[in-house]
PDB file of N, CA and C in Angstrom:
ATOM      1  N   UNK A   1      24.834  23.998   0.684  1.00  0.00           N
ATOM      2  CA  UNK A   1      23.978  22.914   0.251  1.00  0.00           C
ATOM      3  C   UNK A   1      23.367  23.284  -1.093  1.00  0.00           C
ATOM      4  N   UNK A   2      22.994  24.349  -1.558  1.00  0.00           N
ATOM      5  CA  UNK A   2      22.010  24.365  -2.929  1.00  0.00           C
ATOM      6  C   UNK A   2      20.996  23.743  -2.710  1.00  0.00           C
ATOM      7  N   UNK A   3      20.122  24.676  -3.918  1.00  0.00           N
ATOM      8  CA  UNK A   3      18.763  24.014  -4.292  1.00  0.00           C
ATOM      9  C   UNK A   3      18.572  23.055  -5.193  1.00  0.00           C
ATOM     10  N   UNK A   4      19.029  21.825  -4.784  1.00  0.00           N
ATOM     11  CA  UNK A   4      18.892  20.756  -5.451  1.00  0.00           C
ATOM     12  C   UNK A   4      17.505  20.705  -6.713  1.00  0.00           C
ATOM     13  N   UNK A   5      16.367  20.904  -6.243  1.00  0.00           N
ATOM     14  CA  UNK A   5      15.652  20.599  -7.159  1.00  0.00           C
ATOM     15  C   UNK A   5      14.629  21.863  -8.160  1.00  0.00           C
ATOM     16  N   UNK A   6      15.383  23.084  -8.060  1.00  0.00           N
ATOM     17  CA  UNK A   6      15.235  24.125  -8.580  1.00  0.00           C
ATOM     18  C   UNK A   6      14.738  23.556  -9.837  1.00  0.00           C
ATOM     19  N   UNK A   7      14.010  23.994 -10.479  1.00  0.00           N
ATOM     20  CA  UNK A   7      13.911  23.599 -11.859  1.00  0.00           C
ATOM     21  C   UNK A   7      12.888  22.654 -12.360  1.00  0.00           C
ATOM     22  N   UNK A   8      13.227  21.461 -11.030  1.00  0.00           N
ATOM     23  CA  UNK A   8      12.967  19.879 -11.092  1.00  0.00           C
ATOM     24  C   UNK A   8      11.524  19.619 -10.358  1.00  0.00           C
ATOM     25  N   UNK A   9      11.224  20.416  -9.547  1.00  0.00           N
ATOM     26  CA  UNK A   9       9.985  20.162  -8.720  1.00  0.00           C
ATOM     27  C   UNK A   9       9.299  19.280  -9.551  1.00  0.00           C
ATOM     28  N   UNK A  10       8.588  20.357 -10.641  1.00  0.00           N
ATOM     29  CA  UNK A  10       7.496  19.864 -11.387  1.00  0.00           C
ATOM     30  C   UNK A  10       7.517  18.491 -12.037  1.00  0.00           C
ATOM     31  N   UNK A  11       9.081  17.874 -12.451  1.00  0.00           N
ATOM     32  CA  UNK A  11       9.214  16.674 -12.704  1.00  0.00           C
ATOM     33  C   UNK A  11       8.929  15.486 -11.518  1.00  0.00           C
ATOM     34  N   UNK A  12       9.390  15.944 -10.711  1.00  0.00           N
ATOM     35  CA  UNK A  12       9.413  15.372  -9.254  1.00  0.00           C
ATOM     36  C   UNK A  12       8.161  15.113  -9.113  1.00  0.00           C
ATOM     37  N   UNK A  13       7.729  16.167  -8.637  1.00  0.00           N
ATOM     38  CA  UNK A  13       5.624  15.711  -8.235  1.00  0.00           C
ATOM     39  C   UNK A  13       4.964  14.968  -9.165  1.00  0.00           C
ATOM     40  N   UNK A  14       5.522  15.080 -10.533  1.00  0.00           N
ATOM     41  CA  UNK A  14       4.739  14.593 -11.198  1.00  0.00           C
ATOM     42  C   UNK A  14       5.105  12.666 -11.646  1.00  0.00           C
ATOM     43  N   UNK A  15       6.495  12.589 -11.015  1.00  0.00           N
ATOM     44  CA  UNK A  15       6.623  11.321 -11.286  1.00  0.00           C
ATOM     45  C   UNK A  15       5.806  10.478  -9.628  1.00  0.00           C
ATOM     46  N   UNK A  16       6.038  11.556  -8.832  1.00  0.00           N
ATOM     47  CA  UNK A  16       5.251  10.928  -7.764  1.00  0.00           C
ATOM     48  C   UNK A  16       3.566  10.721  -7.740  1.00  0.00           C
ATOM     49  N   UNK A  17       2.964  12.196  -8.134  1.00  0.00           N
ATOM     50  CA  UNK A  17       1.560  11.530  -8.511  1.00  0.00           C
ATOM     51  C   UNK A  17       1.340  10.273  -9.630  1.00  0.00           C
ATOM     52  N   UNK A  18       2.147   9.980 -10.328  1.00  0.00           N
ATOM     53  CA  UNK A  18       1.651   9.256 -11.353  1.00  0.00           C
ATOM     54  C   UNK A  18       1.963   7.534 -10.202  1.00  0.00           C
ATOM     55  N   UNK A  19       2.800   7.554  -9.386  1.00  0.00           N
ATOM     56  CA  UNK A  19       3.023   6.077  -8.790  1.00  0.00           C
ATOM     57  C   UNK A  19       1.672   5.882  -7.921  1.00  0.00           C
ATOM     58  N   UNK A  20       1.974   7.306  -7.294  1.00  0.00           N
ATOM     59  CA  UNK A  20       0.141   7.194  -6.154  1.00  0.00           C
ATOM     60  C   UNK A  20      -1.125   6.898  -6.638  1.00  0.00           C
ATOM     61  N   UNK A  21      -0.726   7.374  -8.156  1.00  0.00           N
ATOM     62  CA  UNK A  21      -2.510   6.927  -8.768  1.00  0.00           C
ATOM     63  C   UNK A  21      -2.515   5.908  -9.124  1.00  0.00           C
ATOM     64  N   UNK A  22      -1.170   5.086  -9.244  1.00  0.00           N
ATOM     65  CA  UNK A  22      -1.222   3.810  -9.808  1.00  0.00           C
ATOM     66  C   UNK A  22      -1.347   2.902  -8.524  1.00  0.00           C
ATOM     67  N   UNK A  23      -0.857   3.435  -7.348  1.00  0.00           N
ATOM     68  CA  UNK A  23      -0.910   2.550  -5.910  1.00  0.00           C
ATOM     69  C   UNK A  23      -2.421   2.626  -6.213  1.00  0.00           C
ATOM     70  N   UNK A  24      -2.792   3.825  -6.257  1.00  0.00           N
ATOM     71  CA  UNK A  24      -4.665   4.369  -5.806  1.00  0.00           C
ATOM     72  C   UNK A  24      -5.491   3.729  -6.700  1.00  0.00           C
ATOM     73  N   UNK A  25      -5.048   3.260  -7.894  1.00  0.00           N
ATOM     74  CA  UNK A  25      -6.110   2.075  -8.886  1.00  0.00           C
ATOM     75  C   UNK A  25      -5.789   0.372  -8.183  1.00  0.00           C
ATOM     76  N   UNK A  26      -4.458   0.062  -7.552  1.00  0.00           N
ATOM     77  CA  UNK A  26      -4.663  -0.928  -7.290  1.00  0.00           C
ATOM     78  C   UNK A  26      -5.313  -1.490  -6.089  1.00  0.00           C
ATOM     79  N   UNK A  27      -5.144  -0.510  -5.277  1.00  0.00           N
ATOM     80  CA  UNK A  27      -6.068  -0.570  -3.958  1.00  0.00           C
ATOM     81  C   UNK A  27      -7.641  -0.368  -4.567  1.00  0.00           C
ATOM     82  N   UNK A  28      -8.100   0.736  -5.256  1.00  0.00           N
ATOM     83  CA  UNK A  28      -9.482   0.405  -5.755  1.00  0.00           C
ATOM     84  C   UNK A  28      -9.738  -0.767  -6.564  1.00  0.00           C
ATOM     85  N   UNK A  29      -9.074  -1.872  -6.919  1.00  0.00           N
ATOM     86  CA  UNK A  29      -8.814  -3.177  -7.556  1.00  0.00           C
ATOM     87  C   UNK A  29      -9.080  -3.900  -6.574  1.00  0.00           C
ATOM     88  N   UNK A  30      -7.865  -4.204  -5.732  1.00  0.00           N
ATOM     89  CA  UNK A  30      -8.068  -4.797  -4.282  1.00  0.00           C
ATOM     90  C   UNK A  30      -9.521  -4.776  -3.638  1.00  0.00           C
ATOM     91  N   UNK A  31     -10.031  -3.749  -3.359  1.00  0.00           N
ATOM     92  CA  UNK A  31     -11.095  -3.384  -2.386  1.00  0.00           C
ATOM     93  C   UNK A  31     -12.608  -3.813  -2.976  1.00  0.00           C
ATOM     94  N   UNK A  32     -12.511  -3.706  -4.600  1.00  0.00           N
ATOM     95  CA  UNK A  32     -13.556  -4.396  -5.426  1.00  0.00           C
ATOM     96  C   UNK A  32     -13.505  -5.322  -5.338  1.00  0.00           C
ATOM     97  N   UNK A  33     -12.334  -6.419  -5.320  1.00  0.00           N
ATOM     98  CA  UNK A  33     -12.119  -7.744  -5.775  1.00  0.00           C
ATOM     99  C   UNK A  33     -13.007  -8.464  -3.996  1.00  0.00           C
ATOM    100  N   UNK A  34     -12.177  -7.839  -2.933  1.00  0.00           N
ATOM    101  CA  UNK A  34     -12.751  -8.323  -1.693  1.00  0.00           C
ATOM    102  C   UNK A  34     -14.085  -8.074  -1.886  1.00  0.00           C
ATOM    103  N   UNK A  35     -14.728  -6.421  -1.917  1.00  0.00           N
ATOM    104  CA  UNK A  35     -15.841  -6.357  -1.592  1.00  0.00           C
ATOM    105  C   UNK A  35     -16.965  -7.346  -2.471  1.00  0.00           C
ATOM    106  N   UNK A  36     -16.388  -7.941  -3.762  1.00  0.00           N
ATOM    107  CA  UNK A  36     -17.553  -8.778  -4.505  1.00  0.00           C
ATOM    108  C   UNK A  36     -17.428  -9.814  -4.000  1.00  0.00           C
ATOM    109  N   UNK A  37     -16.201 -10.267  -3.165  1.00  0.00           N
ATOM    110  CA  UNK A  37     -16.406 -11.558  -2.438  1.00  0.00           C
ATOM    111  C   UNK A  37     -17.340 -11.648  -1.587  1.00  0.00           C
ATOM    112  N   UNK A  38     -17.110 -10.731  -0.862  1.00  0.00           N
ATOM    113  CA  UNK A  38     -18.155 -10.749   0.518  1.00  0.00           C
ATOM    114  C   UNK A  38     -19.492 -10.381   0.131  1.00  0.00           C
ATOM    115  N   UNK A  39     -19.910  -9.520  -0.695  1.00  0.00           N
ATOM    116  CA  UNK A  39     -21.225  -9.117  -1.233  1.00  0.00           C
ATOM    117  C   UNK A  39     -22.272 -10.322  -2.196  1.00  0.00           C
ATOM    118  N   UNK A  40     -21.108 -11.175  -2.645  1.00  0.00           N
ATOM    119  CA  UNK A  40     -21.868 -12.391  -3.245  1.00  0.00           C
ATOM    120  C   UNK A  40     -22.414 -13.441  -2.500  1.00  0.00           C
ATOM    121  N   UNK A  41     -21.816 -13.565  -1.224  1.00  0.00           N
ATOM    122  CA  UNK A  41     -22.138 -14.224   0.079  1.00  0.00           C
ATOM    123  C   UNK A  41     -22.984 -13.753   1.331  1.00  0.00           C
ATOM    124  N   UNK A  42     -24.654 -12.979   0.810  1.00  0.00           N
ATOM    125  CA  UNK A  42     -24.924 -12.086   1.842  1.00  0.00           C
ATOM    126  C   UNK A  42     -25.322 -12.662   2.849  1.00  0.00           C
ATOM    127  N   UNK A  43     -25.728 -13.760   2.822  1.00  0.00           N
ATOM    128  CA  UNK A  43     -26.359 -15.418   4.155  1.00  0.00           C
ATOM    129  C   UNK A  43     -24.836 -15.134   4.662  1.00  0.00           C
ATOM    130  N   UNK A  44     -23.766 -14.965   4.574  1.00  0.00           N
ATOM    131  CA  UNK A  44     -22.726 -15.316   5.660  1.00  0.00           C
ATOM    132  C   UNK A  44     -22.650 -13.923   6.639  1.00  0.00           C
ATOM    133  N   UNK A  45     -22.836 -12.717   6.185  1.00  0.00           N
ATOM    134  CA  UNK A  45     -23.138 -11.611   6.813  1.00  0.00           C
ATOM    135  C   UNK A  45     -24.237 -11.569   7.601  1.00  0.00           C
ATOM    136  N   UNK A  46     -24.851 -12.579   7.397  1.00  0.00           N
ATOM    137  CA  UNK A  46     -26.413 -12.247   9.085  1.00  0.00           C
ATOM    138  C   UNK A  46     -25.612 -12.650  10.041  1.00  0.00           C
ATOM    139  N   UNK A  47     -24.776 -13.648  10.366  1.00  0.00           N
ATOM    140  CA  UNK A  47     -24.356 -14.491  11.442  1.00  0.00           C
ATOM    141  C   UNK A  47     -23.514 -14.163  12.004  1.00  0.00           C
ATOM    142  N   UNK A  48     -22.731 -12.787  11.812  1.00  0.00           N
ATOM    143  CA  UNK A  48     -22.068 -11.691  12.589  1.00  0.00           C
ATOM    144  C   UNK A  48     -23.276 -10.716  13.295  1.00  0.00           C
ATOM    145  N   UNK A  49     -24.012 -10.656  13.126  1.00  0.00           N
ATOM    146  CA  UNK A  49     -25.345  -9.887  13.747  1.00  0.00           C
ATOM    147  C   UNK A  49     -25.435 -10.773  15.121  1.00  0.00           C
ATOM    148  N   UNK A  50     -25.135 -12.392  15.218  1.00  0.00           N
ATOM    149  CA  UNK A  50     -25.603 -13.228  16.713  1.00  0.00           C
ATOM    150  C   UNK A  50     -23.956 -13.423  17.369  1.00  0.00           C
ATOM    151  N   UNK A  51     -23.050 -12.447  16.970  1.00  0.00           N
ATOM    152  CA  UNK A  51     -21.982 -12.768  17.531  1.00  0.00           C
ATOM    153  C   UNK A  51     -22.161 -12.229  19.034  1.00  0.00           C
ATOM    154  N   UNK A  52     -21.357 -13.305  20.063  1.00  0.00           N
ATOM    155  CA  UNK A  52     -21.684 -13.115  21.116  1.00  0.00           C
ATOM    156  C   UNK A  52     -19.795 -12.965  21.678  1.00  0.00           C
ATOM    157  N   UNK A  53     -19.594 -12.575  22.746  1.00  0.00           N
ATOM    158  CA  UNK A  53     -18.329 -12.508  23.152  1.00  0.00           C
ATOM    159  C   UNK A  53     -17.569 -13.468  23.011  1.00  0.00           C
ATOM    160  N   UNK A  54     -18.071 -14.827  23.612  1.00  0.00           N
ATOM    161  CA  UNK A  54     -17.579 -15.985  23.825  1.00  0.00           C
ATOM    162  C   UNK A  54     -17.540 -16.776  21.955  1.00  0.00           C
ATOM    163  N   UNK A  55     -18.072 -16.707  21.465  1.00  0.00           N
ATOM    164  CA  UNK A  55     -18.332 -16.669  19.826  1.00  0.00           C
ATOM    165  C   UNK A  55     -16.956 -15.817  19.391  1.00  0.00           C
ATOM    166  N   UNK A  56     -17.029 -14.477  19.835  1.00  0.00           N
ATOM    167  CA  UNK A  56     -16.093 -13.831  18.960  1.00  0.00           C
ATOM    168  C   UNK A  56     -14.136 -14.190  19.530  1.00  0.00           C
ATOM    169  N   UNK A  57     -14.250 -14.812  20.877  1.00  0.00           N
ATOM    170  CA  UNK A  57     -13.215 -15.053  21.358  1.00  0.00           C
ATOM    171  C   UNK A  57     -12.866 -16.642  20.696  1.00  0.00           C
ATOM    172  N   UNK A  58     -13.611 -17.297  20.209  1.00  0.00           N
ATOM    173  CA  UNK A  58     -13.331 -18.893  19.411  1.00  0.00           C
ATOM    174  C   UNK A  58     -13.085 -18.217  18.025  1.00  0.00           C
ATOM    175  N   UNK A  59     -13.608 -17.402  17.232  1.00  0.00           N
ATOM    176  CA  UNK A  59     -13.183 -16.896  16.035  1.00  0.00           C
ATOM    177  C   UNK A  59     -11.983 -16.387  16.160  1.00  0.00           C
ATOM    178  N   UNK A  60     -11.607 -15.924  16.815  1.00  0.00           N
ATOM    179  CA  UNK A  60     -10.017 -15.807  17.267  1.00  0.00           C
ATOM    180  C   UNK A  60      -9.372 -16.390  17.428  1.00  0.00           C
ATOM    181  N   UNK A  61      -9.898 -16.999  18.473  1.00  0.00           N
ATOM    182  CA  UNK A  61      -8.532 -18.262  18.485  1.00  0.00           C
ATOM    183  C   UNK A  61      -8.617 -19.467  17.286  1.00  0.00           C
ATOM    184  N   UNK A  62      -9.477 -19.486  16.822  1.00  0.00           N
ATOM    185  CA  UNK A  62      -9.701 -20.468  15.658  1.00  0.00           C
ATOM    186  C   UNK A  62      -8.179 -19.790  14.225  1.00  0.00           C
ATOM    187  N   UNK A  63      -8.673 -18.301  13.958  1.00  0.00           N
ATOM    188  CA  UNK A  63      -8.325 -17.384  12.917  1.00  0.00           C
ATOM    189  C   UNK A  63      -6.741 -16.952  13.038  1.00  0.00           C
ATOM    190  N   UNK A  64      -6.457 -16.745  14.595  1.00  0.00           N
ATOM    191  CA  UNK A  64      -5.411 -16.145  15.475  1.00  0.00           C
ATOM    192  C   UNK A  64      -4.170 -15.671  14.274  1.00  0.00           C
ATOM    193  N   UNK A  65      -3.960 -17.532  13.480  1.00  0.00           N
ATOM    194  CA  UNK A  65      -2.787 -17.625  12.979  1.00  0.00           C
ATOM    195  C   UNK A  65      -2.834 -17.055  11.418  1.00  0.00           C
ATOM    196  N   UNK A  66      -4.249 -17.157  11.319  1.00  0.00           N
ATOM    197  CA  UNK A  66      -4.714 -16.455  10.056  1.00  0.00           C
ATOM    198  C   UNK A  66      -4.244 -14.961  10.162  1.00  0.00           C
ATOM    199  N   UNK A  67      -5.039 -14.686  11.238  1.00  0.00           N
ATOM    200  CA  UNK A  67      -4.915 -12.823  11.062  1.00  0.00           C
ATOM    201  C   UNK A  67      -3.030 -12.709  11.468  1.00  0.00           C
ATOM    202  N   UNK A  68      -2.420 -13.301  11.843  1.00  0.00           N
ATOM    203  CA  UNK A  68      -0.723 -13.305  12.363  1.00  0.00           C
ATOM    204  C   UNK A  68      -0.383 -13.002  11.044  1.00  0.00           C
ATOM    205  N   UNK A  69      -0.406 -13.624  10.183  1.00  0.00           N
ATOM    206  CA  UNK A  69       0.159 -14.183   9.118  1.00  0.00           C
ATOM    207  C   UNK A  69      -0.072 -13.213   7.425  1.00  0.00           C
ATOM    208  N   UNK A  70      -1.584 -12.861   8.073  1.00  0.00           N
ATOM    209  CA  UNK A  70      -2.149 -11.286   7.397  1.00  0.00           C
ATOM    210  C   UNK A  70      -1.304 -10.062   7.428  1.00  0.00           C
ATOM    211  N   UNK A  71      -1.297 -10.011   8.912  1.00  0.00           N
ATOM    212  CA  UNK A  71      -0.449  -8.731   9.069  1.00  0.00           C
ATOM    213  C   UNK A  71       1.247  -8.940   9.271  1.00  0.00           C
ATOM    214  N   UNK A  72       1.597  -9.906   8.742  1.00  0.00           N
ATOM    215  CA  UNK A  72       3.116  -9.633   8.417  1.00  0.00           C
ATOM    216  C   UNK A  72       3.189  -9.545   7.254  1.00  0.00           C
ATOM    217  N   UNK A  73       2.176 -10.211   5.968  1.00  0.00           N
ATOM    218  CA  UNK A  73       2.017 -10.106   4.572  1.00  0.00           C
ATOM    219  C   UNK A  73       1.715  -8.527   4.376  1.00  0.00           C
ATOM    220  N   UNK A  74       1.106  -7.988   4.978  1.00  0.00           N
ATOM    221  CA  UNK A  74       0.639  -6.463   4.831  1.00  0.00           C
ATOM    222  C   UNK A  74       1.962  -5.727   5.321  1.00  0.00           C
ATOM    223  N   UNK A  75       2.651  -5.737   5.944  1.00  0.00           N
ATOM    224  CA  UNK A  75       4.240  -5.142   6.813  1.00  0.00           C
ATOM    225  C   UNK A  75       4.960  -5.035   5.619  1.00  0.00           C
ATOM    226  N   UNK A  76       5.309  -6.453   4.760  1.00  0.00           N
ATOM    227  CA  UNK A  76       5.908  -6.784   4.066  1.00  0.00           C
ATOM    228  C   UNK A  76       5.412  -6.013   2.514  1.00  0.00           C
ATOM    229  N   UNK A  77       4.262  -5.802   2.251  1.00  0.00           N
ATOM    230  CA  UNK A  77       3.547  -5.464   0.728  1.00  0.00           C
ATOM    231  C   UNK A  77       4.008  -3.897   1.254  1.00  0.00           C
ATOM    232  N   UNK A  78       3.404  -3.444   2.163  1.00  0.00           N
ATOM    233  CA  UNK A  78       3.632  -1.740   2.821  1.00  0.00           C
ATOM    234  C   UNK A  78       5.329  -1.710   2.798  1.00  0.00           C
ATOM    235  N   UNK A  79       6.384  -2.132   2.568  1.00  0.00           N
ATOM    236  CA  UNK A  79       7.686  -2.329   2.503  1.00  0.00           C
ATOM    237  C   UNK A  79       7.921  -1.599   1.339  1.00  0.00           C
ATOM    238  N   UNK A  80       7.474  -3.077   0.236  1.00  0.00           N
ATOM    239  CA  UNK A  80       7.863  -3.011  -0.886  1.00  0.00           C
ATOM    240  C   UNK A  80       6.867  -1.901  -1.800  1.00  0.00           C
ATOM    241  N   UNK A  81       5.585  -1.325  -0.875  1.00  0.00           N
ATOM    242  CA  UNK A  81       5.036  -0.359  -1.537  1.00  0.00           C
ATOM    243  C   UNK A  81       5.780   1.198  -1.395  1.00  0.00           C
ATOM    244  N   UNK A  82       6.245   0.951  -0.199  1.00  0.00           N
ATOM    245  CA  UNK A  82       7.288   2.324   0.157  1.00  0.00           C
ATOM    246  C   UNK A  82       8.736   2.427  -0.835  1.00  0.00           C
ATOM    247  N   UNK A  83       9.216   1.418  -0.676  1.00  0.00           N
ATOM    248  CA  UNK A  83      10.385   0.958  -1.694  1.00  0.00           C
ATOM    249  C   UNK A  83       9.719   1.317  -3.257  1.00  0.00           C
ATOM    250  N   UNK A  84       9.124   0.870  -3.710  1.00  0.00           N
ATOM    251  CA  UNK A  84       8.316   1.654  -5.045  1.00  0.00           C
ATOM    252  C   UNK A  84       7.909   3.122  -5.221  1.00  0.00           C
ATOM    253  N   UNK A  85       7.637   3.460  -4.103  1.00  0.00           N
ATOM    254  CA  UNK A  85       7.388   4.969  -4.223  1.00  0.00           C
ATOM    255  C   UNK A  85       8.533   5.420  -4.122  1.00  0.00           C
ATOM    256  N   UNK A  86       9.898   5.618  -3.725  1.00  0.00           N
ATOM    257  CA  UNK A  86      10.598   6.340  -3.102  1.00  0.00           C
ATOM    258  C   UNK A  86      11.981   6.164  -4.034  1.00  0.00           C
ATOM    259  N   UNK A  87      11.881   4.636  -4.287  1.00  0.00           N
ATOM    260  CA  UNK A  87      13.142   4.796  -5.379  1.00  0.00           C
ATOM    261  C   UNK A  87      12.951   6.072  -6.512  1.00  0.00           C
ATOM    262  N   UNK A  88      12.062   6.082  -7.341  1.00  0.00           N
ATOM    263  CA  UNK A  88      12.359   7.022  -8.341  1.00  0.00           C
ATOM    264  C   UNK A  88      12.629   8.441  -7.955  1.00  0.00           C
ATOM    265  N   UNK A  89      12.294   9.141  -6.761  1.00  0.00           N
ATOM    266  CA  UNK A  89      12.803  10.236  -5.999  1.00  0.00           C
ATOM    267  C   UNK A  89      14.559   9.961  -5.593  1.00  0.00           C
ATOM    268  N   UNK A  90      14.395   8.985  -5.407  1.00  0.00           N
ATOM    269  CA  UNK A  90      16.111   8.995  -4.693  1.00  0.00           C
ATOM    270  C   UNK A  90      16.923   9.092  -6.230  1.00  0.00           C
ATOM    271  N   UNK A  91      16.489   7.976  -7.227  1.00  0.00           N
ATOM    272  CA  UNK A  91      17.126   8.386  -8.528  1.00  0.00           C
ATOM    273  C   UNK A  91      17.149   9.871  -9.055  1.00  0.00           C
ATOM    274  N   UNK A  92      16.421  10.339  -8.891  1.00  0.00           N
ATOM    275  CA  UNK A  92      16.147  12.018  -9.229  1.00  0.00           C
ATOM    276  C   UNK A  92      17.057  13.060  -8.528  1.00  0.00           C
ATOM    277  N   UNK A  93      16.783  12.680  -7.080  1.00  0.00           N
ATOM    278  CA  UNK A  93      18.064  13.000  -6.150  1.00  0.00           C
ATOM    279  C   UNK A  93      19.435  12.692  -6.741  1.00  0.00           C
ATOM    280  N   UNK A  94      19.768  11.579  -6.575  1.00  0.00           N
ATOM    281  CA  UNK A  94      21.009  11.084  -7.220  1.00  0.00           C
ATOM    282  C   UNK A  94      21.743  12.570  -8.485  1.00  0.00           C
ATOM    283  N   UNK A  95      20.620  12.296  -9.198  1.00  0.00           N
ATOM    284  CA  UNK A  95      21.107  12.513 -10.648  1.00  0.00           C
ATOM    285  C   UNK A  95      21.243  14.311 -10.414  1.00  0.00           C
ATOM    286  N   UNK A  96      20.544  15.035  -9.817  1.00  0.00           N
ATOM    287  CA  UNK A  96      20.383  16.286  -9.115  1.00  0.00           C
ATOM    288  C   UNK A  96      22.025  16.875  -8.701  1.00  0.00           C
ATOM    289  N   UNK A  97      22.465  15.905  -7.650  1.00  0.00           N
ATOM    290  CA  UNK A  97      23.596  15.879  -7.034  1.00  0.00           C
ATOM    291  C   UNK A  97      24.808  15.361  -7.603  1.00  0.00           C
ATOM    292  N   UNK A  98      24.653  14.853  -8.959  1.00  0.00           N
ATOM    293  CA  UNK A  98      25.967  14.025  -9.587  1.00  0.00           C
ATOM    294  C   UNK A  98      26.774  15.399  -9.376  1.00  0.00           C
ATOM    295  N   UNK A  99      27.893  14.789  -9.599  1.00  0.00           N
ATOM    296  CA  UNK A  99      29.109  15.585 -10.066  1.00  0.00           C
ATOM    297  C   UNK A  99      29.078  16.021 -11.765  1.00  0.00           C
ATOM    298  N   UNK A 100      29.103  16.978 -12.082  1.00  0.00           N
ATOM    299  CA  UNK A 100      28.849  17.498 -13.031  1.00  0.00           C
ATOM    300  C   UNK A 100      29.884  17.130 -14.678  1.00  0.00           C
ATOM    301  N   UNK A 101      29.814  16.442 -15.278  1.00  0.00           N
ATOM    302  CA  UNK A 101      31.183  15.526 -16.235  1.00  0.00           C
ATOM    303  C   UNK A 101      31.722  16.681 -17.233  1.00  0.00           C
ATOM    304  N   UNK A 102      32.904  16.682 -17.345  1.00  0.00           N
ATOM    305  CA  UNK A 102      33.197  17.276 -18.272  1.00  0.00           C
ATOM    306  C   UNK A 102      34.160  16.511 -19.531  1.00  0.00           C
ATOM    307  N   UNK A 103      32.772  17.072 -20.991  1.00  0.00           N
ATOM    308  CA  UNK A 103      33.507  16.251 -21.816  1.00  0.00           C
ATOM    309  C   UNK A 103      34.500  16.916 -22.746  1.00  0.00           C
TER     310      UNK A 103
END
């Protein structure tokens, strides 16, 4: 088998930290963008304080298709976020393992 990435590590990690910090700014993007939603609306946050069982079981079934529909959009983004991370390793791989050309 060989050591494929003898040499290469340091290229390797480093094309991978640079995708994670870029996942890791857009999730801190994401998480601002929600949290100023909800923080600009603080009157809608008391009225989870009187949630009662029967309350939280109608928010459900009211939402049900909402939250369904959430978490296949999230399945699907976590897909194509894995697919983004992983291609440029497999290209690296690839190119690691070519057959060697002679010109």
């Amino acid at each position: 088998m060989g050591d494929f990435s003898y040499g290469h590590a340091a290229k390797m990690f480093l094309v991978f930290l640079a995708l994670g910090i870029g996942l890791l700014l857009a999730e801190v993007a994401f998480g601002m963008s929600v949290g100023v939603g909800v923080l600009s609306h603080p009157a809608s946050l008391a009225s989870w304080g009187t949630l009662t069982p029967d309350s939280f079981n109608a928010v459900v079934r009211r939402f049900g298709p909402v939250i369904s529909a959430a978490v296949v959009a999230a399945a699907v983004i976590s897909m194509a976020v894995h697919a983004i991370l992983l291609a440029p390793l497999a290209q690296i791989y690839r190119e690691l393992t070519a057959e060697p050309t002679v010109t």
